[in-house]
N, C-alpha and C. Protein backbone atom coordinates (compact mmCIF):
# COMPACT_ATOMS: atom_id res chain seq x y z
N UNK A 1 107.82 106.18 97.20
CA UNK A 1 108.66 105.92 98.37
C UNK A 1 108.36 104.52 98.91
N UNK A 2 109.10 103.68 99.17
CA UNK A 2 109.42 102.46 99.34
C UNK A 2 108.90 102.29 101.31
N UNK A 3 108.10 101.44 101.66
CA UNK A 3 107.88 101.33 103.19
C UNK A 3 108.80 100.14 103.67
N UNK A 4 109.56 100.04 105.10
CA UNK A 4 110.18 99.42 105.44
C UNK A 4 109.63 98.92 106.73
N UNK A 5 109.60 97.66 107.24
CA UNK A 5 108.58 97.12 108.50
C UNK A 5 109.76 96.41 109.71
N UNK A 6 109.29 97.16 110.98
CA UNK A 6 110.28 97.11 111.75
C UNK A 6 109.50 96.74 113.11
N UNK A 7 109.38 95.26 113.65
CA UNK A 7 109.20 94.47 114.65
C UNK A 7 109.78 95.06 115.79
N UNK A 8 109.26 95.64 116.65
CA UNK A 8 110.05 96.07 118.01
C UNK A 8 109.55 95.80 119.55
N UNK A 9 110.36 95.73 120.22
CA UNK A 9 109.37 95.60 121.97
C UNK A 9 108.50 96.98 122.52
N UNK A 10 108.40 96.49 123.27
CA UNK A 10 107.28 97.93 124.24
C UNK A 10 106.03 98.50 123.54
N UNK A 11 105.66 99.42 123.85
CA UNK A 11 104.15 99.79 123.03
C UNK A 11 104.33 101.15 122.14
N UNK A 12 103.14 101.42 121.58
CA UNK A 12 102.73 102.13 121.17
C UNK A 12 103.70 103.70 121.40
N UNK A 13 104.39 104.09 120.68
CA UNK A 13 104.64 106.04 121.49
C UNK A 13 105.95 105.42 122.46
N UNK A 14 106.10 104.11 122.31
CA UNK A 14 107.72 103.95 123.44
C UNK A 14 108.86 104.62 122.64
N UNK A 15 109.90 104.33 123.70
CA UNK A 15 111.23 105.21 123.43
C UNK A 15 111.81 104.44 122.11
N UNK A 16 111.07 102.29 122.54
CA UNK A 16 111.58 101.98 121.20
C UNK A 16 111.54 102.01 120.06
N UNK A 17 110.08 102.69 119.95
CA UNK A 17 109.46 103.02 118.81
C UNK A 17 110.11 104.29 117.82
N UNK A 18 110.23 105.14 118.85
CA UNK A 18 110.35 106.48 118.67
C UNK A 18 112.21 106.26 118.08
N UNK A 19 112.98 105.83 118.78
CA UNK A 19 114.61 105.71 118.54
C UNK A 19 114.92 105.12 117.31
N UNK A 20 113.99 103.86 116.74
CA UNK A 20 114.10 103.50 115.69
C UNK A 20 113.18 103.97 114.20
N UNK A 21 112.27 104.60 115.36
CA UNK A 21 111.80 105.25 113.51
C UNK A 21 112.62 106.28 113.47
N UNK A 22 113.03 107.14 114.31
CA UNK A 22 114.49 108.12 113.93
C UNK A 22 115.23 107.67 113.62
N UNK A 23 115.80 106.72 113.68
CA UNK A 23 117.49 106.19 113.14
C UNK A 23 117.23 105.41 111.86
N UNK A 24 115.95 104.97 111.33
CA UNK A 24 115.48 104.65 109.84
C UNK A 24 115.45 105.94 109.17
N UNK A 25 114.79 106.57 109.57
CA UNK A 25 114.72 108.38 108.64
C UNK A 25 115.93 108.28 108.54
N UNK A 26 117.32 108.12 109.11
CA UNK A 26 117.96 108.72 108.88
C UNK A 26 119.24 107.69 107.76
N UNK A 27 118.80 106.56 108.49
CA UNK A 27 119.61 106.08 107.49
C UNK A 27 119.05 105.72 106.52
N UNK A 28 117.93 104.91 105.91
CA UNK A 28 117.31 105.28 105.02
C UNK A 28 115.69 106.10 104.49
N UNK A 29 116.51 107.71 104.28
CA UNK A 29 115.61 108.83 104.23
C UNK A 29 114.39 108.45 103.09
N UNK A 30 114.46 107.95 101.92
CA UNK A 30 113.76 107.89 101.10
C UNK A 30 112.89 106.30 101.28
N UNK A 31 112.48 105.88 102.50
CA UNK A 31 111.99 105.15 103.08
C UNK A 31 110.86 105.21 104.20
N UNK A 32 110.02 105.09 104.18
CA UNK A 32 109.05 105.19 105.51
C UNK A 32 108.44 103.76 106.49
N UNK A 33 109.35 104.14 107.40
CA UNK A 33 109.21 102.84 108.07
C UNK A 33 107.86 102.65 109.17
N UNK A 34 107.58 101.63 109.11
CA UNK A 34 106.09 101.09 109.37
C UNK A 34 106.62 100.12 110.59
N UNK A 35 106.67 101.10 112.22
CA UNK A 35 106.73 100.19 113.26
C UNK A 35 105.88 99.77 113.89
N UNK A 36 105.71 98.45 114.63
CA UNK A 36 104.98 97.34 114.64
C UNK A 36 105.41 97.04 116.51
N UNK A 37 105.11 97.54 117.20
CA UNK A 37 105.76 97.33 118.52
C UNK A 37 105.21 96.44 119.41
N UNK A 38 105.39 95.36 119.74
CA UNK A 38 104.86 93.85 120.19
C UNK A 38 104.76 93.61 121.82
N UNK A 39 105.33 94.97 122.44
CA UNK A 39 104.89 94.41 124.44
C UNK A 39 106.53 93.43 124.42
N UNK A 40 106.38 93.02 125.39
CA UNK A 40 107.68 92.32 126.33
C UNK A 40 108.41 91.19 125.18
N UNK A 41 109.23 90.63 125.06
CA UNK A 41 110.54 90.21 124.09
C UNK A 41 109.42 88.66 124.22
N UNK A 42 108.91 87.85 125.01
CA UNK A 42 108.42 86.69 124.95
C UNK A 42 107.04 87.24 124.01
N UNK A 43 106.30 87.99 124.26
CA UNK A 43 105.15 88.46 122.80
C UNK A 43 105.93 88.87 121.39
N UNK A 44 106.97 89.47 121.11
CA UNK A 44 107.69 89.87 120.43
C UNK A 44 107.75 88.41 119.35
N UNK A 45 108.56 87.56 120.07
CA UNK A 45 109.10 86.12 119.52
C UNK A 45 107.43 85.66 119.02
N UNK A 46 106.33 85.55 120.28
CA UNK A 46 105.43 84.60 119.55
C UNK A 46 104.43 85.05 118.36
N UNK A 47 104.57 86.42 118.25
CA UNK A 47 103.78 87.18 117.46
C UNK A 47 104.51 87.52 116.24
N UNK A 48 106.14 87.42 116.26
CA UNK A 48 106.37 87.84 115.08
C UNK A 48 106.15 87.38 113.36
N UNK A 49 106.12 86.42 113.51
CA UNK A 49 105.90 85.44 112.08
C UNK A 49 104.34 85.94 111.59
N UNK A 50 103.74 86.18 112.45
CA UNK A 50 102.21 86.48 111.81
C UNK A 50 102.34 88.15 111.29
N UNK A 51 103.16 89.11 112.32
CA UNK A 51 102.97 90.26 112.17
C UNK A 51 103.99 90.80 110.71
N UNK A 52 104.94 89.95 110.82
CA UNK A 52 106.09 90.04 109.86
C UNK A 52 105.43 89.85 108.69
N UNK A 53 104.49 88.54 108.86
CA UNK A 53 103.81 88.19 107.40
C UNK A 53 102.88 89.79 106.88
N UNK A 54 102.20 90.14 107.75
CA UNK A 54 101.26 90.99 107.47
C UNK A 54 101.99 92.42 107.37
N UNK A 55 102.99 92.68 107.55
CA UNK A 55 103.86 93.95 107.08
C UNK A 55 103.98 93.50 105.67
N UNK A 56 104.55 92.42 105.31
CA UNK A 56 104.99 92.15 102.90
C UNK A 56 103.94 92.09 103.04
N UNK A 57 102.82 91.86 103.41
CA UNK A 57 101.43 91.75 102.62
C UNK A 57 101.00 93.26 102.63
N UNK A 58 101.68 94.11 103.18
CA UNK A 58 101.11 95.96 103.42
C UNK A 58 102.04 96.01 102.20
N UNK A 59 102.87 95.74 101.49
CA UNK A 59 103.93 95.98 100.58
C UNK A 59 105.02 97.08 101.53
N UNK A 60 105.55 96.39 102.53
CA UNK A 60 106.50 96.37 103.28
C UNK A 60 107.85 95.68 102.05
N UNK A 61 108.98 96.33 101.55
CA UNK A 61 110.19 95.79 100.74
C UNK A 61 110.79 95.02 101.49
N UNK A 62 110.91 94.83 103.01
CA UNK A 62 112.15 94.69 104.27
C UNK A 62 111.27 94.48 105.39
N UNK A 63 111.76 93.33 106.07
CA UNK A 63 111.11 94.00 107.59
C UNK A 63 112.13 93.54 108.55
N UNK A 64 112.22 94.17 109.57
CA UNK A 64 113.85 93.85 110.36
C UNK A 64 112.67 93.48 111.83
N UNK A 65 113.21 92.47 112.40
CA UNK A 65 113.08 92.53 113.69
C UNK A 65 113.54 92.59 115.07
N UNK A 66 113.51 93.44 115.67
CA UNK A 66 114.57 94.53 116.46
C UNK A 66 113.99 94.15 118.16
N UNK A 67 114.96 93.40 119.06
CA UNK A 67 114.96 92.80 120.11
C UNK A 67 115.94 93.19 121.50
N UNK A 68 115.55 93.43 122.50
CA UNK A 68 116.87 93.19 123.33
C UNK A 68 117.43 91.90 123.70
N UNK A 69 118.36 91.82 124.00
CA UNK A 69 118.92 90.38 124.35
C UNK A 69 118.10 90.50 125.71
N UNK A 70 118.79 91.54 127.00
CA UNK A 70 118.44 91.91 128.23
C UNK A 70 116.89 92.60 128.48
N UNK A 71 116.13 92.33 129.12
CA UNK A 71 116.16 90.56 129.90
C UNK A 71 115.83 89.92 129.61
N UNK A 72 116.07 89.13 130.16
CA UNK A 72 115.86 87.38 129.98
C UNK A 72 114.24 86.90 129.64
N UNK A 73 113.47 87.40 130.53
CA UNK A 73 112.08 86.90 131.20
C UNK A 73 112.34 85.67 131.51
N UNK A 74 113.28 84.86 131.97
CA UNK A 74 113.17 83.38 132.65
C UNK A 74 114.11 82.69 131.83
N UNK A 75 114.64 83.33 130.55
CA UNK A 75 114.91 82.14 129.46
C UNK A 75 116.25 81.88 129.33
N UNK A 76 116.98 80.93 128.94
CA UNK A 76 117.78 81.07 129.03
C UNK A 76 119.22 81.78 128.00
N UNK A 77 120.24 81.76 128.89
CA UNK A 77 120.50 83.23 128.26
C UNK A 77 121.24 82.94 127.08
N UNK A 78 121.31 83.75 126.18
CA UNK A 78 121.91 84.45 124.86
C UNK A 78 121.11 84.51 123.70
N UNK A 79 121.75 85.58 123.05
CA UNK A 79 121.22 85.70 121.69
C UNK A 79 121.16 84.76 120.71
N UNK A 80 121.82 83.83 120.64
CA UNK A 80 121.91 82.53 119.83
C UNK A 80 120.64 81.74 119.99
N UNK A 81 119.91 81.67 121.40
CA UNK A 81 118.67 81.00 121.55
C UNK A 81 117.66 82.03 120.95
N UNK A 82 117.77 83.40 121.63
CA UNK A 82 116.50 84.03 121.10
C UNK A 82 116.41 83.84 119.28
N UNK A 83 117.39 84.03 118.47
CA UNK A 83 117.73 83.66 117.20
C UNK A 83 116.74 82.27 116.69
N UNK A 84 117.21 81.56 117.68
CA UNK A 84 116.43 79.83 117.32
C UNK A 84 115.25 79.89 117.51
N UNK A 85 114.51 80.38 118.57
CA UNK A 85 113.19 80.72 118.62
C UNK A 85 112.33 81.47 117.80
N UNK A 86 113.04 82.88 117.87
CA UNK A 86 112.13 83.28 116.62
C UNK A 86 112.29 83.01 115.35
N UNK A 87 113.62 82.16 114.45
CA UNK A 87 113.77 81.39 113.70
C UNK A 87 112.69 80.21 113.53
N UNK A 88 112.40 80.01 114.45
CA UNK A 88 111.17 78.48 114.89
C UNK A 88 109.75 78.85 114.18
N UNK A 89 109.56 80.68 114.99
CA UNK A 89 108.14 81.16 114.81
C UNK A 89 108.21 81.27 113.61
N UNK A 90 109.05 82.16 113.06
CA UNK A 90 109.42 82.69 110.81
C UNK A 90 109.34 81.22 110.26
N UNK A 91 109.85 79.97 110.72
CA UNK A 91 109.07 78.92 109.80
C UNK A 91 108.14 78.24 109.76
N UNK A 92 107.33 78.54 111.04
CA UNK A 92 106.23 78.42 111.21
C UNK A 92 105.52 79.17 110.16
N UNK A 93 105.65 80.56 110.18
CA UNK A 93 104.57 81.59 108.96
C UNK A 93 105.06 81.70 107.70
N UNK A 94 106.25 80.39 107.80
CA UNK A 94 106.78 80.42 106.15
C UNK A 94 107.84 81.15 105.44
N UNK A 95 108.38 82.16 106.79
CA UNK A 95 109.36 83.09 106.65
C UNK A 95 110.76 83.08 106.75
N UNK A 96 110.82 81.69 107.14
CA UNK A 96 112.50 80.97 107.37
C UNK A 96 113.68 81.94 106.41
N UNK A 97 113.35 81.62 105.21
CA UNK A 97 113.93 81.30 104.14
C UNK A 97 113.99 83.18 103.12
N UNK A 98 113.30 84.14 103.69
CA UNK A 98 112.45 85.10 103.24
C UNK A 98 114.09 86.11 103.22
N UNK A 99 114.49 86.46 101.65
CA UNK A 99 115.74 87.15 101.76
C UNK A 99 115.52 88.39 102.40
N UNK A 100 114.26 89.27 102.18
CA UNK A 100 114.29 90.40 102.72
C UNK A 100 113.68 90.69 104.43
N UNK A 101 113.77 89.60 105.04
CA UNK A 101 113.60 89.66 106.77
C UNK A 101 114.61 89.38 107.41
N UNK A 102 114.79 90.66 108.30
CA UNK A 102 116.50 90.60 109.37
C UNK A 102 116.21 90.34 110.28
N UNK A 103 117.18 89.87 111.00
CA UNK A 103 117.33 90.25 112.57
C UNK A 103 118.12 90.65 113.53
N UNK A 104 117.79 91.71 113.86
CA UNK A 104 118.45 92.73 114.87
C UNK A 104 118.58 92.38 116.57
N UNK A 105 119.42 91.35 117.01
CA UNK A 105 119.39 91.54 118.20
C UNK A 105 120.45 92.92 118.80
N UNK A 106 120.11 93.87 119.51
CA UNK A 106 120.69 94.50 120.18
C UNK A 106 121.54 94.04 121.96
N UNK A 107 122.48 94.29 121.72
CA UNK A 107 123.23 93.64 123.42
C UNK A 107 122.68 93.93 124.20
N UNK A 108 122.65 93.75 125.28
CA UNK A 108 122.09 94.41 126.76
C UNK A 108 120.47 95.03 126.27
N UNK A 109 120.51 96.18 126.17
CA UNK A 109 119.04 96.99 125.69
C UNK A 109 119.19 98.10 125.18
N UNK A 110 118.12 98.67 124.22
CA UNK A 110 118.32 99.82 123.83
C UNK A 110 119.21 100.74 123.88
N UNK A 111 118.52 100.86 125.29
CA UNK A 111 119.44 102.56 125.98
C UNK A 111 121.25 102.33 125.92
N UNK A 112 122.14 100.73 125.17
CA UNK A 112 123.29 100.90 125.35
C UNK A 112 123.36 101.94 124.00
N UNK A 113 122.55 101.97 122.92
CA UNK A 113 122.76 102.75 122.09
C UNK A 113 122.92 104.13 122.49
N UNK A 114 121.92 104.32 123.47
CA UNK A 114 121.76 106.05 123.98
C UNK A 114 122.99 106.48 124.49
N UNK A 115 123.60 105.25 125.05
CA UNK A 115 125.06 105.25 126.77
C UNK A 115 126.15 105.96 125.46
N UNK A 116 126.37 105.07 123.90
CA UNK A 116 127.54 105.01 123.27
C UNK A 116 128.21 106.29 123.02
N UNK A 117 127.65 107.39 122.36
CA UNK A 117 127.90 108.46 122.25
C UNK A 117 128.14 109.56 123.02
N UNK A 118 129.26 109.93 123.89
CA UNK A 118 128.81 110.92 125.21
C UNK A 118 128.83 112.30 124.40
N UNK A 119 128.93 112.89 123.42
CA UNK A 119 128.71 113.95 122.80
C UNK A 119 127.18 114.29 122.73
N UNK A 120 126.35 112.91 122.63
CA UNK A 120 124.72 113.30 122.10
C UNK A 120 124.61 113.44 123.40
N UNK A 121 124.97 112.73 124.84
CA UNK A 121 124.79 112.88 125.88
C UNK A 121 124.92 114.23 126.81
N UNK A 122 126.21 114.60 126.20
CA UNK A 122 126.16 116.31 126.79
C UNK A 122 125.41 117.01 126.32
N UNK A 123 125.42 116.72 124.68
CA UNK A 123 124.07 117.89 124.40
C UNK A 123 122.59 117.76 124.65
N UNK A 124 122.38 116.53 125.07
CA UNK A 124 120.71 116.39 125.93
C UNK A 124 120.71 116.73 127.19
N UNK A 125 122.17 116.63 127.89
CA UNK A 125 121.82 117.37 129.59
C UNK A 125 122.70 118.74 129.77
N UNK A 126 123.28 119.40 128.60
CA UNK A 126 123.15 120.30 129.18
C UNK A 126 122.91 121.92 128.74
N UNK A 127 122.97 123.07 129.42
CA UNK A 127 122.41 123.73 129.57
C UNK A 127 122.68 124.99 129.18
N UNK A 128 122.46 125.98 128.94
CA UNK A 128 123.49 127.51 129.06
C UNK A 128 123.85 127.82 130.00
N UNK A 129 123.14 128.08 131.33
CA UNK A 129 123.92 127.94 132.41
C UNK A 129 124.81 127.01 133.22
N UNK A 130 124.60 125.71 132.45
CA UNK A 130 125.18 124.41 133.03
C UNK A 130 125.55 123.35 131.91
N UNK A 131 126.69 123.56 131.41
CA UNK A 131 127.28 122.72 130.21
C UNK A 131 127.80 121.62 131.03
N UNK A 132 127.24 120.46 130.30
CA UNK A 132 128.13 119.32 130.88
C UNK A 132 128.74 118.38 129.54
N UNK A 133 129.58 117.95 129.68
CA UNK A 133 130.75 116.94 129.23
C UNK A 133 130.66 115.72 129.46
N UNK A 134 130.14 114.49 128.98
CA UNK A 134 130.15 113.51 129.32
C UNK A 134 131.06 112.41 128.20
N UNK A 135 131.82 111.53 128.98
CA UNK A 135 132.70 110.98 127.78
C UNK A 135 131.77 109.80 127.29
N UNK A 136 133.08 109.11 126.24
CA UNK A 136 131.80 108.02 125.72
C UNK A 136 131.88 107.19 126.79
N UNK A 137 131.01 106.13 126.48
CA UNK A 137 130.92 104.69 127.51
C UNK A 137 131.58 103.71 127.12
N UNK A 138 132.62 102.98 127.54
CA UNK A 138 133.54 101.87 126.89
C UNK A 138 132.56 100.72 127.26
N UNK A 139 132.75 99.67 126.20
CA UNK A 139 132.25 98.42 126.44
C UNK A 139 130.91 98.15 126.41
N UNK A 140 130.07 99.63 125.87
CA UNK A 140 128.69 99.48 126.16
C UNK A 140 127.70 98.73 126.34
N UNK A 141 128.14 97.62 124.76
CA UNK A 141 127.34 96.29 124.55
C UNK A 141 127.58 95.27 125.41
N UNK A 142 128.76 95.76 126.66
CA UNK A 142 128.98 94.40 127.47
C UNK A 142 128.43 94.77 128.80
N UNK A 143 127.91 96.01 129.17
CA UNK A 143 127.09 96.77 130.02
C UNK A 143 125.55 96.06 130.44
N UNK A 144 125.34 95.01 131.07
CA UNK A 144 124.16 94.17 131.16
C UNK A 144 123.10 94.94 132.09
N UNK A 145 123.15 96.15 132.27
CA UNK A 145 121.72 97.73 132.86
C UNK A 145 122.41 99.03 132.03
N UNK A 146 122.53 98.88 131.25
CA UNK A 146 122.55 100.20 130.37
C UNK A 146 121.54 101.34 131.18
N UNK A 147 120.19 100.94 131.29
CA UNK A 147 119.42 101.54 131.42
C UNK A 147 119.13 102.52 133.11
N UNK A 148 120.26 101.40 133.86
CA UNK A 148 120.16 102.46 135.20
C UNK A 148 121.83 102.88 135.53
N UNK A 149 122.58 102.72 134.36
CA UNK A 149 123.64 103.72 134.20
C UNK A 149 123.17 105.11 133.55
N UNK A 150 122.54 105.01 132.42
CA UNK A 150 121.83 105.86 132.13
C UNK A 150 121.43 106.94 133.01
N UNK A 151 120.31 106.41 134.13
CA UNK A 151 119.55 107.16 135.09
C UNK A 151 120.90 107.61 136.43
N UNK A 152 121.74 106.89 136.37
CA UNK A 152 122.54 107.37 136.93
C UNK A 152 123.89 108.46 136.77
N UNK A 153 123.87 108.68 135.41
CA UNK A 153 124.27 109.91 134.77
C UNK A 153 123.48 110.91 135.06
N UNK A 154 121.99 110.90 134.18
CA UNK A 154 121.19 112.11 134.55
C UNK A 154 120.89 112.57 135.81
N UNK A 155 120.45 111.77 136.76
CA UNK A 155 120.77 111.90 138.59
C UNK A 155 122.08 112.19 138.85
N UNK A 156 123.28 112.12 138.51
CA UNK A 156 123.76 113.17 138.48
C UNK A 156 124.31 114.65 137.86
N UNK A 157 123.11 114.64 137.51
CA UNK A 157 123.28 116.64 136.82
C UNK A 157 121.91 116.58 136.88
N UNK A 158 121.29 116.60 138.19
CA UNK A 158 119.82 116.87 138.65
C UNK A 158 118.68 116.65 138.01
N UNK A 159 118.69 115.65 137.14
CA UNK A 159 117.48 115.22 136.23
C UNK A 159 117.07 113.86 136.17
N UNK A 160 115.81 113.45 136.26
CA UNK A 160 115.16 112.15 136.40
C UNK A 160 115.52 111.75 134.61
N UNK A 161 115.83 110.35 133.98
CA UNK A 161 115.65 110.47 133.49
C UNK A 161 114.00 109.63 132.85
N UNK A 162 114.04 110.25 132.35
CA UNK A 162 112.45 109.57 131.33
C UNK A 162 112.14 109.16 130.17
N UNK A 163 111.84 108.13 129.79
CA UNK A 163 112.64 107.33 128.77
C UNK A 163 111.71 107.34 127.08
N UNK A 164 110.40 108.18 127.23
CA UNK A 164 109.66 108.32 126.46
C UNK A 164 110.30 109.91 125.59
N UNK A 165 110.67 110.73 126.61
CA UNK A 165 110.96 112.25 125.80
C UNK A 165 112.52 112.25 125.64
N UNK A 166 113.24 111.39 126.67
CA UNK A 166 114.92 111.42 126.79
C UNK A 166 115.26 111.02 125.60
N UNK A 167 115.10 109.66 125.64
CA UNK A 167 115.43 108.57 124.60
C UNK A 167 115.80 109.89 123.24
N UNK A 168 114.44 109.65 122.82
CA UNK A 168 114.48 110.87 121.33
C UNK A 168 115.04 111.60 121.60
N UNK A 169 115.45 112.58 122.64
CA UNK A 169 116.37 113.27 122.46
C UNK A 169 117.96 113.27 122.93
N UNK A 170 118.11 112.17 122.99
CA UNK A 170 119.25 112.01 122.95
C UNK A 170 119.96 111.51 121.56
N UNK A 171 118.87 110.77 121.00
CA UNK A 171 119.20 109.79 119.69
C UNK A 171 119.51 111.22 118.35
N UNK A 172 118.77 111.96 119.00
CA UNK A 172 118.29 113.19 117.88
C UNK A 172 119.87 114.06 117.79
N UNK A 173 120.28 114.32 118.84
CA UNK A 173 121.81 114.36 119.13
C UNK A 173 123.61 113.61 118.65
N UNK A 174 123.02 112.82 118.25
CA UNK A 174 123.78 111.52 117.54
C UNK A 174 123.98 112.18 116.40
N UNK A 175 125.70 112.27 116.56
CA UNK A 175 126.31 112.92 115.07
C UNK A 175 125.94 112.73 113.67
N UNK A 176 126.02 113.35 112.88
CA UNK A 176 125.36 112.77 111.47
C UNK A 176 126.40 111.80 110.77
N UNK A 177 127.15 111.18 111.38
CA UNK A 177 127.84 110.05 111.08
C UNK A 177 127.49 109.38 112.03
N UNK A 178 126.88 109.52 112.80
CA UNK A 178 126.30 108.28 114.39
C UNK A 178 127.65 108.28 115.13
N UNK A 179 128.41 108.80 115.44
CA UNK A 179 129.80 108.81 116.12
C UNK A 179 130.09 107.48 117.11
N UNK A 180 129.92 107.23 118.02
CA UNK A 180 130.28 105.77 118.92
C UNK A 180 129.24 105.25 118.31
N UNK A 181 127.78 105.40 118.28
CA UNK A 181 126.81 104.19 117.71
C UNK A 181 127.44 103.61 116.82
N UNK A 182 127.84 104.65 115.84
CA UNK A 182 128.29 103.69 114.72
C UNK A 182 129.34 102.52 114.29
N UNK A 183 129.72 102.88 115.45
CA UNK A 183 131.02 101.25 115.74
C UNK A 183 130.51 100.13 116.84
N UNK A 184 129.07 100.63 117.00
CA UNK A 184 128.43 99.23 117.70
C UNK A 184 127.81 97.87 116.66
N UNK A 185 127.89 96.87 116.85
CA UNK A 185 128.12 95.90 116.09
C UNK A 185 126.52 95.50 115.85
N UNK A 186 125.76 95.76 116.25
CA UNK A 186 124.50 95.90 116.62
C UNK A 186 123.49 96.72 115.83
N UNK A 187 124.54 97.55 116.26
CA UNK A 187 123.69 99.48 115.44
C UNK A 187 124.57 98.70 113.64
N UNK A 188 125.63 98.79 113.67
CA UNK A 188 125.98 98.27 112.11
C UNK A 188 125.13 97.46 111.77
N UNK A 189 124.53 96.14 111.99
CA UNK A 189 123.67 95.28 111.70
C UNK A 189 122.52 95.95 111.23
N UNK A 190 121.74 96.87 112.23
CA UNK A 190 120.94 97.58 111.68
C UNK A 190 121.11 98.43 110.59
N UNK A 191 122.19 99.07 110.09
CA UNK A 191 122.60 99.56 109.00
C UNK A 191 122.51 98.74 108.07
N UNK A 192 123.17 97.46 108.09
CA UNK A 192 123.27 96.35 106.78
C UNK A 192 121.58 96.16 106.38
N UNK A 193 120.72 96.16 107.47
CA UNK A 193 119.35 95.33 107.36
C UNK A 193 118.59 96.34 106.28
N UNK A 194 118.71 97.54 106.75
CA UNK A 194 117.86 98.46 106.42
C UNK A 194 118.69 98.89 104.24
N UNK A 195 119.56 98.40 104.42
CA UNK A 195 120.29 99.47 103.31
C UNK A 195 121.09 97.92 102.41
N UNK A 196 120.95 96.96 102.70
CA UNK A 196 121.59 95.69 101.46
C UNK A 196 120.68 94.98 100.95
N UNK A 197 121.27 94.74 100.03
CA UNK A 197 120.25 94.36 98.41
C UNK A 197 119.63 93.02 99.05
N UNK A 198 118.13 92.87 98.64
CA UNK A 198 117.40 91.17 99.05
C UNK A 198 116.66 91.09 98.15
């Protein structure tokens, strides 16, 4: 079985960790992906070229590195810069040029992946005594707080949400065709990274 190395924000046991080693199982099952989770998007950028190197040296085939655009931390904005930067760090560690290293910026953050699907969404909030219906989210990737629309769905149908046990289970919910994820331009990228020839 082939290992696949996947650069991500937050720590150890996060939701980002957890959302993307599920959505690798699933898209590619005969793969075991080896995540690498780096703290806030400015450690992410300065650490990746060393950590990236040291995933192909684990005999890592692939390694994708998986970012939010949102937030900022100070910088200025778009994905086109974060691109140039950590483009800067990968030729720094020699990795410029490296066919099998991607990069995954995601729009806004994570959780627009969680927002896309309102089918995985009803079936994480609701209940036997309390079925709820939630439609999809239009425009998700242009949604710049995914993350307290989110909390503002589950607050309303009486639940905090919490982004370590939610997350996974909402992602876990996600049709076995990925239903709205899968027409996010973002989430496709991640499909191409993980599954085209390098």
């Amino acid at each position: 079985m082939s290992t696949i190395g996947i650069i991500c924000e937050a720590g150890l046991g996060s939701e980002d960790e957890q959302v993307l080693r599920h959505l690798a199982g699933r898209i590619r099952p005969d793969a075991t992906p080896m995540i690498r989770p780096l703290g806030r998007k400015p450690d992410l950028i300065a650490q990746c070229g060393q950590v990236a190197q040291a995933l192909f040296d684990s005999g890592c085939e692939r390694v994708l590195v998986v970012w939010d655009v949102f937030p900022r931390w100070g910088r200025p904005d778009g994905e086109e810069q974060d691109i140039a930067d950590i483009r800067a760090i990968l030729t720094q560690a020699g990795l410029a040029d490296h066919p099998c290293l991607f990069l995954v910026a995601i729009q806004a953050e994570l959780e627009a992946w969680l927002l896309a699907d309102g089918s995985a969404l009803s079936a994480t909030l609701s209940r036997p005594t309390h079925p709820v219906i939630i439609g999809h989210t239009r425009n998700v990737e242009h949604n710049t707080n995914p993350k307290k629309r989110l909390e503002r769905i589950f607050g309303q149908h009486g639940r905090s949400y919490t982004p370590k046990t939610d997350a996974l289970a909402i992602i876990k919910q996600v049709p076995a065709n990925f239903g709205m994820l899968g027409k996010l331009r973002a989430f496709k990228r991640l499909g191409r990274s993980l599954t085209q020839s390098c």
